[in-house]
C-alpha atoms as a PDB file:
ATOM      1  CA  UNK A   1     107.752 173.276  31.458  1.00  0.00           C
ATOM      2  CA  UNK A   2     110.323 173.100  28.887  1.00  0.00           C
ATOM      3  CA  UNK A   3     108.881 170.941  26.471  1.00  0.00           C
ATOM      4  CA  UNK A   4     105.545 173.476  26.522  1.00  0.00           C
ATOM      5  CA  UNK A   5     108.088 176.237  26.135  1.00  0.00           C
ATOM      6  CA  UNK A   6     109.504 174.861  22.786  1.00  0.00           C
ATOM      7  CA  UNK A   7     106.378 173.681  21.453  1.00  0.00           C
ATOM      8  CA  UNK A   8     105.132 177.327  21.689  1.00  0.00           C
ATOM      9  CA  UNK A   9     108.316 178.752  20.465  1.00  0.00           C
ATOM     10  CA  UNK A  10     107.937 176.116  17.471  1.00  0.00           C
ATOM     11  CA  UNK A  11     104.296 177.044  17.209  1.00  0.00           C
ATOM     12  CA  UNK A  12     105.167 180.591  17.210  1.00  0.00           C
ATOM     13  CA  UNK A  13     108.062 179.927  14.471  1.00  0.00           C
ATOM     14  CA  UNK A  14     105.534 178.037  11.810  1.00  0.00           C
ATOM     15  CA  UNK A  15     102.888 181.031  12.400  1.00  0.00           C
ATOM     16  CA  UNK A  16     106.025 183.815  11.765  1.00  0.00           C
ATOM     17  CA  UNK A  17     106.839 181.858   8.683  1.00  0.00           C
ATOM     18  CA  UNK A  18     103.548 180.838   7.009  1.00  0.00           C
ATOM     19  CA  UNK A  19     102.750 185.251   7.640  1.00  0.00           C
ATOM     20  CA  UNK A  20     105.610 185.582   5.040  1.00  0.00           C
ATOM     21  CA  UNK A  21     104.881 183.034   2.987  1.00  0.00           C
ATOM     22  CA  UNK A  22     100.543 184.208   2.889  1.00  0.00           C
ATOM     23  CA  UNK A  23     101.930 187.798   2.395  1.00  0.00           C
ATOM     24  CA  UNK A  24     104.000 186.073  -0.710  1.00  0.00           C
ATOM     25  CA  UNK A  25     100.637 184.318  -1.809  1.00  0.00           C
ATOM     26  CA  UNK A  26      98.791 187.482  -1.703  1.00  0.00           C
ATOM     27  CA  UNK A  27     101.170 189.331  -3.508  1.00  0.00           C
ATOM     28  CA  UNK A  28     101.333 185.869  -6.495  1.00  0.00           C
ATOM     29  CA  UNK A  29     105.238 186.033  -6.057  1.00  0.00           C
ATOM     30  CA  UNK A  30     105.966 182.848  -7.423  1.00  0.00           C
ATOM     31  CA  UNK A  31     109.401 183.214  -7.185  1.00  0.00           C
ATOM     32  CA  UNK A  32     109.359 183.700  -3.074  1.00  0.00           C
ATOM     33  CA  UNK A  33     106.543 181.119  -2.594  1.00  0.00           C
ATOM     34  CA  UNK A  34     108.467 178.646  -4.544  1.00  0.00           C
ATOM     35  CA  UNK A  35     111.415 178.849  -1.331  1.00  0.00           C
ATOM     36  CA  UNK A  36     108.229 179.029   1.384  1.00  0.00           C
ATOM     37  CA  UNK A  37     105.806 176.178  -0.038  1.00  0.00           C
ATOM     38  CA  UNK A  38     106.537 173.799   3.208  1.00  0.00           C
ATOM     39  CA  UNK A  39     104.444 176.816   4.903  1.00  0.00           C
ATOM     40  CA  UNK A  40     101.595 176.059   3.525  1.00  0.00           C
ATOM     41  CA  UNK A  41     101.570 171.827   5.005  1.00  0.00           C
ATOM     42  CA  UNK A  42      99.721 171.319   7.968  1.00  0.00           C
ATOM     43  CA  UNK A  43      97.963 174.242   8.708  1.00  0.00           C
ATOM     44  CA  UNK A  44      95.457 174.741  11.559  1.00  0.00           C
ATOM     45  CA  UNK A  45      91.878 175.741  11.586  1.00  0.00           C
ATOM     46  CA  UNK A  46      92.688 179.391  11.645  1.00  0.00           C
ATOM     47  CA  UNK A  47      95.791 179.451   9.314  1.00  0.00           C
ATOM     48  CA  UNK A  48      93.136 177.595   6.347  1.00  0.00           C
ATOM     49  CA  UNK A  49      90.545 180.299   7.238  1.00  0.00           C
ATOM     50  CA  UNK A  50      93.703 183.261   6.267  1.00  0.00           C
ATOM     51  CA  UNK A  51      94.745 181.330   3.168  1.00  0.00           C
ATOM     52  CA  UNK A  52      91.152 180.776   2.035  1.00  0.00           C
ATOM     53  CA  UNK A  53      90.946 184.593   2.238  1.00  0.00           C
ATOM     54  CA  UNK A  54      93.779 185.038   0.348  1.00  0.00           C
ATOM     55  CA  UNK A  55      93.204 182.481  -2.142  1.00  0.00           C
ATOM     56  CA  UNK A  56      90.029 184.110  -3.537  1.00  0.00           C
ATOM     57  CA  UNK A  57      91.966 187.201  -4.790  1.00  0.00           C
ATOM     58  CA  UNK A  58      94.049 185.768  -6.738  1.00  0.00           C
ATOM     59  CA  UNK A  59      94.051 184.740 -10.804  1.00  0.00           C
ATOM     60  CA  UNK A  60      92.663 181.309 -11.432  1.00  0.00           C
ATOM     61  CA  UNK A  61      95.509 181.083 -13.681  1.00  0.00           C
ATOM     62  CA  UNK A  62      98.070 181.723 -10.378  1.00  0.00           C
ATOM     63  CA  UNK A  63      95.420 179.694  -8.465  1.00  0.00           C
ATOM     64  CA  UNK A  64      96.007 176.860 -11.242  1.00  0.00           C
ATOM     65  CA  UNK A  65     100.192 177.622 -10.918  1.00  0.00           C
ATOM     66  CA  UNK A  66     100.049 177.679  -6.997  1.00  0.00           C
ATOM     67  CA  UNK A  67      98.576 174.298  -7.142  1.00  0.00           C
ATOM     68  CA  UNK A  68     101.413 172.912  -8.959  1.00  0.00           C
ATOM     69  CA  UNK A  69     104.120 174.186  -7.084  1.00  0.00           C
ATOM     70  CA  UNK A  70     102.271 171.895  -3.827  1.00  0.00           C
ATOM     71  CA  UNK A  71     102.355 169.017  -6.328  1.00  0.00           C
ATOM     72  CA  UNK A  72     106.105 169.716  -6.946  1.00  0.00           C
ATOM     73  CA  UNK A  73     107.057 170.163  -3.539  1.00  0.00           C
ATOM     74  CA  UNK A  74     105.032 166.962  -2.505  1.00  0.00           C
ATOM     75  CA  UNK A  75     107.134 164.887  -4.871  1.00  0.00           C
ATOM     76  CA  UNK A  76     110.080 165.600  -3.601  1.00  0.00           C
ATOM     77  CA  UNK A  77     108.990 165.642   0.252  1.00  0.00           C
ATOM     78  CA  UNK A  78     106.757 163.218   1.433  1.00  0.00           C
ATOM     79  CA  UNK A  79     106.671 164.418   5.243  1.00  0.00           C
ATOM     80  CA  UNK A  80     104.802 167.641   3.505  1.00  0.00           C
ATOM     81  CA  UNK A  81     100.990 167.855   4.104  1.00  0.00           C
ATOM     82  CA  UNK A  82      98.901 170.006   1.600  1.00  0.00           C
ATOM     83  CA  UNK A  83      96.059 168.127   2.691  1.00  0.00           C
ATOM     84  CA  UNK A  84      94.068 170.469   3.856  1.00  0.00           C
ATOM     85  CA  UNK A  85      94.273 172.722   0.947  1.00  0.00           C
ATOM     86  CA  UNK A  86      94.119 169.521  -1.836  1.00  0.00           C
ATOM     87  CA  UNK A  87      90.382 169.246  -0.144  1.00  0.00           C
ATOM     88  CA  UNK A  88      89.602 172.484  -1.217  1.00  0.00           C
ATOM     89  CA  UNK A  89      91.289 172.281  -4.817  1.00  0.00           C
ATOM     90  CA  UNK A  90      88.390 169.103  -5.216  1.00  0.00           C
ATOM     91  CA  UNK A  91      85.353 171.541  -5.219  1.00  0.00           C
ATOM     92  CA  UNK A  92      87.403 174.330  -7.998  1.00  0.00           C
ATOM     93  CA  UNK A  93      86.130 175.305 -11.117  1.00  0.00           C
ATOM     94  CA  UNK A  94      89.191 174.673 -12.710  1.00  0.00           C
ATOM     95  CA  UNK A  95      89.700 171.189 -13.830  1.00  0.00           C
ATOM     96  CA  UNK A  96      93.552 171.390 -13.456  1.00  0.00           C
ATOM     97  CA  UNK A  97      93.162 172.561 -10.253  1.00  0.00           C
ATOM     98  CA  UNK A  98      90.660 169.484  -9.683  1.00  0.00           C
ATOM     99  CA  UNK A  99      93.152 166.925 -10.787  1.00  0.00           C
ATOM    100  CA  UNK A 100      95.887 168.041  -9.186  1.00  0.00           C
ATOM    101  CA  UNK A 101      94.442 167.716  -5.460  1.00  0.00           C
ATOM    102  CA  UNK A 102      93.217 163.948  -6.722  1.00  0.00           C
ATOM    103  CA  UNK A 103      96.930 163.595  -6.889  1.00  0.00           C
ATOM    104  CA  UNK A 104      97.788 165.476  -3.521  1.00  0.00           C
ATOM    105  CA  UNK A 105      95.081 163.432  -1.913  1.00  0.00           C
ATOM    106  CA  UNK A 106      96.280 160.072  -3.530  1.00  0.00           C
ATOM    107  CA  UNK A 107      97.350 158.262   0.039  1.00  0.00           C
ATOM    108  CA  UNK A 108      94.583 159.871   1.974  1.00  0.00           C
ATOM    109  CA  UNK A 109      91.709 157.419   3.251  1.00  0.00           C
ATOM    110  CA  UNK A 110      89.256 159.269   4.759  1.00  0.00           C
ATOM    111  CA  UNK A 111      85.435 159.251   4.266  1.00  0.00           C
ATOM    112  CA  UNK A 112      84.888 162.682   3.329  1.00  0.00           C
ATOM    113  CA  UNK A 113      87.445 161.710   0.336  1.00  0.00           C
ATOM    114  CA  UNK A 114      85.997 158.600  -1.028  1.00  0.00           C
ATOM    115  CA  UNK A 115      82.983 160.340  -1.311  1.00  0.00           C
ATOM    116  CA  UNK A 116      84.749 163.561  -3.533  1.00  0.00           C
ATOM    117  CA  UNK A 117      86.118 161.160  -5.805  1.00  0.00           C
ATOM    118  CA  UNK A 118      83.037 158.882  -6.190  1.00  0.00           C
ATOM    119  CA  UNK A 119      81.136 162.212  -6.944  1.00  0.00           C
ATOM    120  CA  UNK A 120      84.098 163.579  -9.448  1.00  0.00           C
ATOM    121  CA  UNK A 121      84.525 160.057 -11.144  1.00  0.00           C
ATOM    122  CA  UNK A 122      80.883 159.674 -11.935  1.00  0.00           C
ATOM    123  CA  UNK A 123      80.332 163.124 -13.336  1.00  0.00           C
ATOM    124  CA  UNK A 124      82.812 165.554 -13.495  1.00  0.00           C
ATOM    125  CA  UNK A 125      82.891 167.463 -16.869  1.00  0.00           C
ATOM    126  CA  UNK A 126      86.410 167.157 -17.573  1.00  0.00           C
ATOM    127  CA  UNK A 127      87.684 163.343 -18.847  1.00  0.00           C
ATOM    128  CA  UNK A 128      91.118 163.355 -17.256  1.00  0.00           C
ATOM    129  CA  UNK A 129      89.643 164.350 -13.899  1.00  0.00           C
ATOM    130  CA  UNK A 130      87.267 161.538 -13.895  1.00  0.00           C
ATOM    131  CA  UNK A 131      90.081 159.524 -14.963  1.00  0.00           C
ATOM    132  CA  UNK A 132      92.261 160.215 -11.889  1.00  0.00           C
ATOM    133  CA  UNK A 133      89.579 159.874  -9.727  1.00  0.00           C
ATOM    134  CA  UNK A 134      88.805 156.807 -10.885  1.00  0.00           C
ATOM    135  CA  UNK A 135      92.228 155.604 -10.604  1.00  0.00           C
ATOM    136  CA  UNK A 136      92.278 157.354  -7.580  1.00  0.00           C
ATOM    137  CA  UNK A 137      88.984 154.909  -6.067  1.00  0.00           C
ATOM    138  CA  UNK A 138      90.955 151.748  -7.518  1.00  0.00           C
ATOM    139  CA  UNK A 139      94.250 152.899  -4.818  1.00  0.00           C
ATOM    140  CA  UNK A 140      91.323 153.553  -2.363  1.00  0.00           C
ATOM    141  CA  UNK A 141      89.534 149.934  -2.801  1.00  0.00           C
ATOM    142  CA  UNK A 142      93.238 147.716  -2.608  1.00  0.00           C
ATOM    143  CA  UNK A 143      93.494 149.218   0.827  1.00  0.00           C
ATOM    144  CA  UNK A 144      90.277 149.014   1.808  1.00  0.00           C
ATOM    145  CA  UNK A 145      89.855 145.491   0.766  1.00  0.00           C
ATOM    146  CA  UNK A 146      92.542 143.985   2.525  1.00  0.00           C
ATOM    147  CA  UNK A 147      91.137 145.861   6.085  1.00  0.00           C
ATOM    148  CA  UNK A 148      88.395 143.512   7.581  1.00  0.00           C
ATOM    149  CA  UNK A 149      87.169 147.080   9.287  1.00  0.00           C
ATOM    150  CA  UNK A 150      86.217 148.594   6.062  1.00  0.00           C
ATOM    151  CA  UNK A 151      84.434 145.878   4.141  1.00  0.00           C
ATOM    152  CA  UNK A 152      81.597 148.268   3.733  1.00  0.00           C
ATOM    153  CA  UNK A 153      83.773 150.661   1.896  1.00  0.00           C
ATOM    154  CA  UNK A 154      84.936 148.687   0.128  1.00  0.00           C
ATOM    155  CA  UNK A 155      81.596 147.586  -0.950  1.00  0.00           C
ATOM    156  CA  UNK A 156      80.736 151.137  -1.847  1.00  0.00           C
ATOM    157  CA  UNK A 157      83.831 151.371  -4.068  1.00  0.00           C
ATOM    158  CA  UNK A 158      83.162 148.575  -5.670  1.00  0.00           C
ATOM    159  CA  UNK A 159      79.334 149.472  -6.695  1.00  0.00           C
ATOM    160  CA  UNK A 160      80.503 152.471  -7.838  1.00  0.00           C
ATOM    161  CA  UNK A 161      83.508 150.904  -9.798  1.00  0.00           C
ATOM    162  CA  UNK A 162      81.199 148.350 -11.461  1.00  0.00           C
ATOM    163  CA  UNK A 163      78.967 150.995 -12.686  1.00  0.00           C
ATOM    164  CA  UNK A 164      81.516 153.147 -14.233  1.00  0.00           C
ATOM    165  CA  UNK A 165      83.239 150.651 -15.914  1.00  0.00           C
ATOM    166  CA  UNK A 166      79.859 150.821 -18.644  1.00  0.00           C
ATOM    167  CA  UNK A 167      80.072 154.472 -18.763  1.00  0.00           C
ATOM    168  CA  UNK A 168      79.690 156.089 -22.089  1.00  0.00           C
ATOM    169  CA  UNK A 169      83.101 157.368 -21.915  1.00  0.00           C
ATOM    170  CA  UNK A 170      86.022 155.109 -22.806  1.00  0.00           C
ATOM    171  CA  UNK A 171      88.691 156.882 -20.919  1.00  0.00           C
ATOM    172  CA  UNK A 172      86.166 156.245 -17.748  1.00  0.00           C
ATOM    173  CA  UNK A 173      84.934 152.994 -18.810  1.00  0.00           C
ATOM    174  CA  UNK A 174      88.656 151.560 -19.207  1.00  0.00           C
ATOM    175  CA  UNK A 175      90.275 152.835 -15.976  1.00  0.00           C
ATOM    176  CA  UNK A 176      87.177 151.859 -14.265  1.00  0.00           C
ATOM    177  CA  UNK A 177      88.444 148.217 -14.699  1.00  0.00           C
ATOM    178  CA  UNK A 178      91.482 148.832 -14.555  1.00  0.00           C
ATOM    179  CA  UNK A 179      90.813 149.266 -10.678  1.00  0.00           C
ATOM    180  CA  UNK A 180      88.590 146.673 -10.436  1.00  0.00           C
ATOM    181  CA  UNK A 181      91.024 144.518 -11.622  1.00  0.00           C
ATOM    182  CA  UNK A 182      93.116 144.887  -8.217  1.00  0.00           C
ATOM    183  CA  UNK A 183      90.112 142.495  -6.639  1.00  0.00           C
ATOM    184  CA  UNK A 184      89.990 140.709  -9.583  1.00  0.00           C
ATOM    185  CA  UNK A 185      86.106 140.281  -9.952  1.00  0.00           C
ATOM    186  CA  UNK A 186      84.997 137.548 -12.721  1.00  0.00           C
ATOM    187  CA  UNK A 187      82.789 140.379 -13.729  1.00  0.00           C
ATOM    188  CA  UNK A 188      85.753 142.056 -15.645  1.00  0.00           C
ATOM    189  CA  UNK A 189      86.931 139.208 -17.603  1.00  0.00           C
ATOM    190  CA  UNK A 190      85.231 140.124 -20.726  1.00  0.00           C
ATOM    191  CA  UNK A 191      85.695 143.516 -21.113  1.00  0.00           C
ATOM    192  CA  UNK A 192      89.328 142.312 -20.480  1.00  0.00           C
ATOM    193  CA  UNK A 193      89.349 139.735 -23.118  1.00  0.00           C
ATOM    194  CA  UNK A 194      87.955 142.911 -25.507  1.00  0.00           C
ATOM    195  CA  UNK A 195      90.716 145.146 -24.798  1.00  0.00           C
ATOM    196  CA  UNK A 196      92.883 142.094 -25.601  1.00  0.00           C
ATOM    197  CA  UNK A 197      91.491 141.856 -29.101  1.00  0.00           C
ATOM    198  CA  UNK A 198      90.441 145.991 -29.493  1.00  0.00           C
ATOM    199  CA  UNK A 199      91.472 147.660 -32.745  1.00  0.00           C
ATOM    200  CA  UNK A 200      93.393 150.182 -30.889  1.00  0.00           C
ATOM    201  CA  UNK A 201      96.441 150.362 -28.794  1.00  0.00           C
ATOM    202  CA  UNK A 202      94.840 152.339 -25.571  1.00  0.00           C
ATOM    203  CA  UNK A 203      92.218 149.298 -25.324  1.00  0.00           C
ATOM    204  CA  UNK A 204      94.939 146.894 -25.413  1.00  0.00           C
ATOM    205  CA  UNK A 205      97.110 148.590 -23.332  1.00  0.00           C
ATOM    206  CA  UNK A 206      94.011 148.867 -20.716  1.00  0.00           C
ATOM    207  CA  UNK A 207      93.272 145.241 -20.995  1.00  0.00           C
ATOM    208  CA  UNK A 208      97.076 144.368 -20.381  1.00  0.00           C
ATOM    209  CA  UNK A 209      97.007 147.193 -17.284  1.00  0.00           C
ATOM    210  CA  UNK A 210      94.074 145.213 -15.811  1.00  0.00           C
ATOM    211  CA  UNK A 211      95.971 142.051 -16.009  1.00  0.00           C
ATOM    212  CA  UNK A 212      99.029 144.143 -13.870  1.00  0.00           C
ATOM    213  CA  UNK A 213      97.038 144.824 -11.189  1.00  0.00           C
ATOM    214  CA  UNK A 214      94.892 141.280 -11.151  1.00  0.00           C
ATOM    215  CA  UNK A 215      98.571 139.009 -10.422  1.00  0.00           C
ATOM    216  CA  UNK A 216      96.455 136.728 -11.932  1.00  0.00           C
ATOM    217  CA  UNK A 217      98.307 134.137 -14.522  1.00  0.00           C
ATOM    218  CA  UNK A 218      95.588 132.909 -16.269  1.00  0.00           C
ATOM    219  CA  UNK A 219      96.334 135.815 -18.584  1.00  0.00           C
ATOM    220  CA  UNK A 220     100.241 134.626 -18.453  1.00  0.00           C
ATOM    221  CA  UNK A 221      99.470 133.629 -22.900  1.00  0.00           C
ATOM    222  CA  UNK A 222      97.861 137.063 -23.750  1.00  0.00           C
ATOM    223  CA  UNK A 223     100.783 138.431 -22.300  1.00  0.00           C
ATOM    224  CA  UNK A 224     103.403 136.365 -23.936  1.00  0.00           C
ATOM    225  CA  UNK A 225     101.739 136.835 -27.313  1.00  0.00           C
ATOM    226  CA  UNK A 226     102.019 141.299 -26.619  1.00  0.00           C
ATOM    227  CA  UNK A 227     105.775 140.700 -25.567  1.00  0.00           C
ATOM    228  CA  UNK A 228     107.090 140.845 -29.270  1.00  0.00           C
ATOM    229  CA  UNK A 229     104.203 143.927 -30.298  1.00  0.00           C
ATOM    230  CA  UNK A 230     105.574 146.421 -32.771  1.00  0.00           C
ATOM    231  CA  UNK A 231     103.264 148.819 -30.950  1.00  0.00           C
ATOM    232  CA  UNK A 232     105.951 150.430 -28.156  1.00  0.00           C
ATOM    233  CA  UNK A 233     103.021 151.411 -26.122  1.00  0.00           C
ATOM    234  CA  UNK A 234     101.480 147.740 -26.199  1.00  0.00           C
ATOM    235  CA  UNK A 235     105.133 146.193 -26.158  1.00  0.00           C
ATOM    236  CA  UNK A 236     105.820 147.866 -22.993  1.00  0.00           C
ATOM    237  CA  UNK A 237     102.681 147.074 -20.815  1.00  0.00           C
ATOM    238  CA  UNK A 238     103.123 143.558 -21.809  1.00  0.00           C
ATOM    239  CA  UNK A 239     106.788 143.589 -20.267  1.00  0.00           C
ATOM    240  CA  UNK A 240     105.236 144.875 -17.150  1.00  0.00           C
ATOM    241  CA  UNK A 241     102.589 142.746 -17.174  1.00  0.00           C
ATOM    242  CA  UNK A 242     105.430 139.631 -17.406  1.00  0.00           C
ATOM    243  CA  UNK A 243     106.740 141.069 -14.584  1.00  0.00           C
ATOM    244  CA  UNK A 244     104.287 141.714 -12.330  1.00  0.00           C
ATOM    245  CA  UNK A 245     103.283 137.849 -12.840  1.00  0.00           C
ATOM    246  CA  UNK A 246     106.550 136.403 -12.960  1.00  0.00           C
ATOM    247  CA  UNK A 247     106.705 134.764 -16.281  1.00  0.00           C
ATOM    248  CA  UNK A 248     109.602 132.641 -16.628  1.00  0.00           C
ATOM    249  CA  UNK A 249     108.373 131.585 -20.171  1.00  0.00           C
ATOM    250  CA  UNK A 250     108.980 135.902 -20.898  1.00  0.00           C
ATOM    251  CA  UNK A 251     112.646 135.359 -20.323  1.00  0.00           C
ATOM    252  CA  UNK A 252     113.358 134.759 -24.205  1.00  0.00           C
ATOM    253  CA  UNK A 253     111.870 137.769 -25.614  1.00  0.00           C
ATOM    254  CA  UNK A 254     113.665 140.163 -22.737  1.00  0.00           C
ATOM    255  CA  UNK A 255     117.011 138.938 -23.742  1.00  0.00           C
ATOM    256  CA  UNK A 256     116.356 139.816 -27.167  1.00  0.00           C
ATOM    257  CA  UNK A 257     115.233 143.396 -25.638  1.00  0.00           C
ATOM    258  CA  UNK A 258     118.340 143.836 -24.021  1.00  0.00           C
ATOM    259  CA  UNK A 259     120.880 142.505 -26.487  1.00  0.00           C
ATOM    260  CA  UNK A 260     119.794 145.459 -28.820  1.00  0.00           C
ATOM    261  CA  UNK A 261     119.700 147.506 -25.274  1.00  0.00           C
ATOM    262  CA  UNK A 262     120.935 151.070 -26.660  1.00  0.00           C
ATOM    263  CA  UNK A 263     117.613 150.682 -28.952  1.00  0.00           C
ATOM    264  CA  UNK A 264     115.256 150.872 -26.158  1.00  0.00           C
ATOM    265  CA  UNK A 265     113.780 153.995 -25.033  1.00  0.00           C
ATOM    266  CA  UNK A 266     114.072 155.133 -21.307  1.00  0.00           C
ATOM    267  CA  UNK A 267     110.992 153.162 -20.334  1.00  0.00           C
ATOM    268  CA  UNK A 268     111.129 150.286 -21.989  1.00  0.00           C
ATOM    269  CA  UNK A 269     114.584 149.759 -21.195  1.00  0.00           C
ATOM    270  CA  UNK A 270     113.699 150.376 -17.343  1.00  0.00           C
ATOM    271  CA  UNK A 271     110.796 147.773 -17.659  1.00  0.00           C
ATOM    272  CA  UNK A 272     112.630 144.748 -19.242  1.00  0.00           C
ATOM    273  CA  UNK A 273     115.187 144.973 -16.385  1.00  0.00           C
ATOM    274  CA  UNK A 274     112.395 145.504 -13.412  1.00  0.00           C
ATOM    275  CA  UNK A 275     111.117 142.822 -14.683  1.00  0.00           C
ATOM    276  CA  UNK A 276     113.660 140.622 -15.481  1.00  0.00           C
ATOM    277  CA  UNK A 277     114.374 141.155 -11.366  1.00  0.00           C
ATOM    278  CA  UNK A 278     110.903 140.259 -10.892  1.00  0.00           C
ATOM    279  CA  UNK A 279     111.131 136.832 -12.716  1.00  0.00           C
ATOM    280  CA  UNK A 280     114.427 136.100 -11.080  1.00  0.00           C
ATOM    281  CA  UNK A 281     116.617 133.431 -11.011  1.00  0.00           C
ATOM    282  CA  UNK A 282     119.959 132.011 -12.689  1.00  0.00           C
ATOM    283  CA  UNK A 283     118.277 132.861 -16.296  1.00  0.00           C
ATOM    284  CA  UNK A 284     118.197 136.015 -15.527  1.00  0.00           C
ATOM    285  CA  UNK A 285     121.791 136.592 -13.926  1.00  0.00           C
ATOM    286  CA  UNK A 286     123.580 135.056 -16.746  1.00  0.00           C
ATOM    287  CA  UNK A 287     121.003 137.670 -19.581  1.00  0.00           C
ATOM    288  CA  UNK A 288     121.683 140.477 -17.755  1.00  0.00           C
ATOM    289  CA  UNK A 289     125.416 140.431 -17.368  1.00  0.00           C
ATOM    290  CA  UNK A 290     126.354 139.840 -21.246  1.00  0.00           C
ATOM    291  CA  UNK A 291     123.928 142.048 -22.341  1.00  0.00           C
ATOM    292  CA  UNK A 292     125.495 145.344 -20.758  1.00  0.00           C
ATOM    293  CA  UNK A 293     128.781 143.892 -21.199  1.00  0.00           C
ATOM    294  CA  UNK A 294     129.224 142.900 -17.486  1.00  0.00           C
ATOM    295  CA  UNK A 295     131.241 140.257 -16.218  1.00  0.00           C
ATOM    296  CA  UNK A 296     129.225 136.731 -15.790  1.00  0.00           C
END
């Protein structure tokens, strides 16, 4: 009896608060919705029917800000839910809008989602939401892979994967096997070996992405020879890439990194020593401490 009594009280308490924070919505006061956006996570059936009603009076430019307050508030708590809302975002006519549920809908597995993000990847007009989407599929096909329950989505990802990946569009074509490359299908290995030797830095940098999320070390010389790039975009995927396969032999060329430390930029800097830690070992304990100036 007392347990039903709080959970109505508590019930009673969200439905109080997410009135305020609908009537805040409705009026596009940013500034109060920015203190009430927990409101708006986990709503019920008939709470998403009231917002939905709401939603279509406003802007599409507030509709478009909205949306990136939930991504903010996401970020920095993960026990938020915008869920059912991010569904909704999928199916807007605004492409920031679009991209910024992929993101709010990046650790959700469900059916209904996979197929979204197939549909968005394969033909939405806007290039950076078929990118995400894409990218999004590749997060959706690790897990999916490694579940013996959903070979057959897997599967599905896959086909769809493979068939982007000699899309028209670059961007597409490029972060299409960049997810394949977390199953690490022979089928990529050329298009990797391309990037590799491509003319520009975002084809390199995709190739050396690809090789990130394969673990495999039979690219372990392509990435040595990137370590020492004057490119800082190339330079820095290659130190990631060392990292992510544990290349002892990438030792030398970090050191020299970090003895010229106060050079680096923000990322690079934060990539030489995540993967130094990655590599491990004595090598690396004795680089790291004369390099800042710490004691050995």
């Amino acid at each position: 009896m007392v347990n039903h009594m709080k959970k109505k009280s508590h019930s009673q308490k969200q439905e109080h608060t997410f009135d305020l924070a609908l009537e805040a919505l409705e009026k596009a006061d940013d500034v109060r919705i920015a203190t009430m956006i927990g409101a708006f996570s986990d709503l019920t059936d008939k709470m998403e029917q009231r917002f939905l009603t709401v939603w279509q009076g406003l802007t599409p430019a507030f509709q478009e800000t909205f949306f990136h307050r939930l991504a903010f508030a996401a970020a920095e708590d993960n026990l938020l839910d915008f869920t059912v809302i991010a569904f909704h975002g999928l199916r807007s006519p605004q492409a920031g809008i679009r991209w910024v549920a992929l993101r709010l809908l990046e650790d959700v597995r469900k059916s209904a989602l996979l197929e979204e993000m197939i549909r968005l990847a394969d033909a939405d007009p806007d290039t950076a939401v078929r990118e995400e989407a894409v990218k999004g599929l590749g997060r959706f096909l690790v897990d999916c892979d490694l579940s013996e329950r959903h070979q057959k989505r897997a599967e599905r990802i896959r086909t769809a994967l493979e068939q982007l990946r000699t899309s028209d569009n670059e961007t597409v074509a490029l972060a299409a096997m960049e997810s394949l490359a977390f199953v690490d299908p022979g089928s990529i290995d050329e298009q990797v070996r391309a990037c590799l030797i491509g003319r520009h830095s975002r084809e390199v940098c995709a190739g050396l992405r690809a090789i990130q999320n394969s673990l495999n070390r039979k690219w372990a010389a392509d990435v040595l020879d990137n370590l020492d790039e004057d490119n800082p975009d190339i330079r820095l995927e290659a130190i990631r890439a060392a990292g992510q396969l544990q290349l002892k032999k990438a030792l030398p060329s970090l050191q020299r990194l970090l003895v010229d430390f106060d050079e680096l930029d923000d990322d690079t800097l934060e990539a030489v020593i995540l993967a130094a830690s990655q590599i491990g070992g004595n090598p690396v304990e004795k680089m790291m401490g004369p390099s800042f100036g710490c004691a050995g």
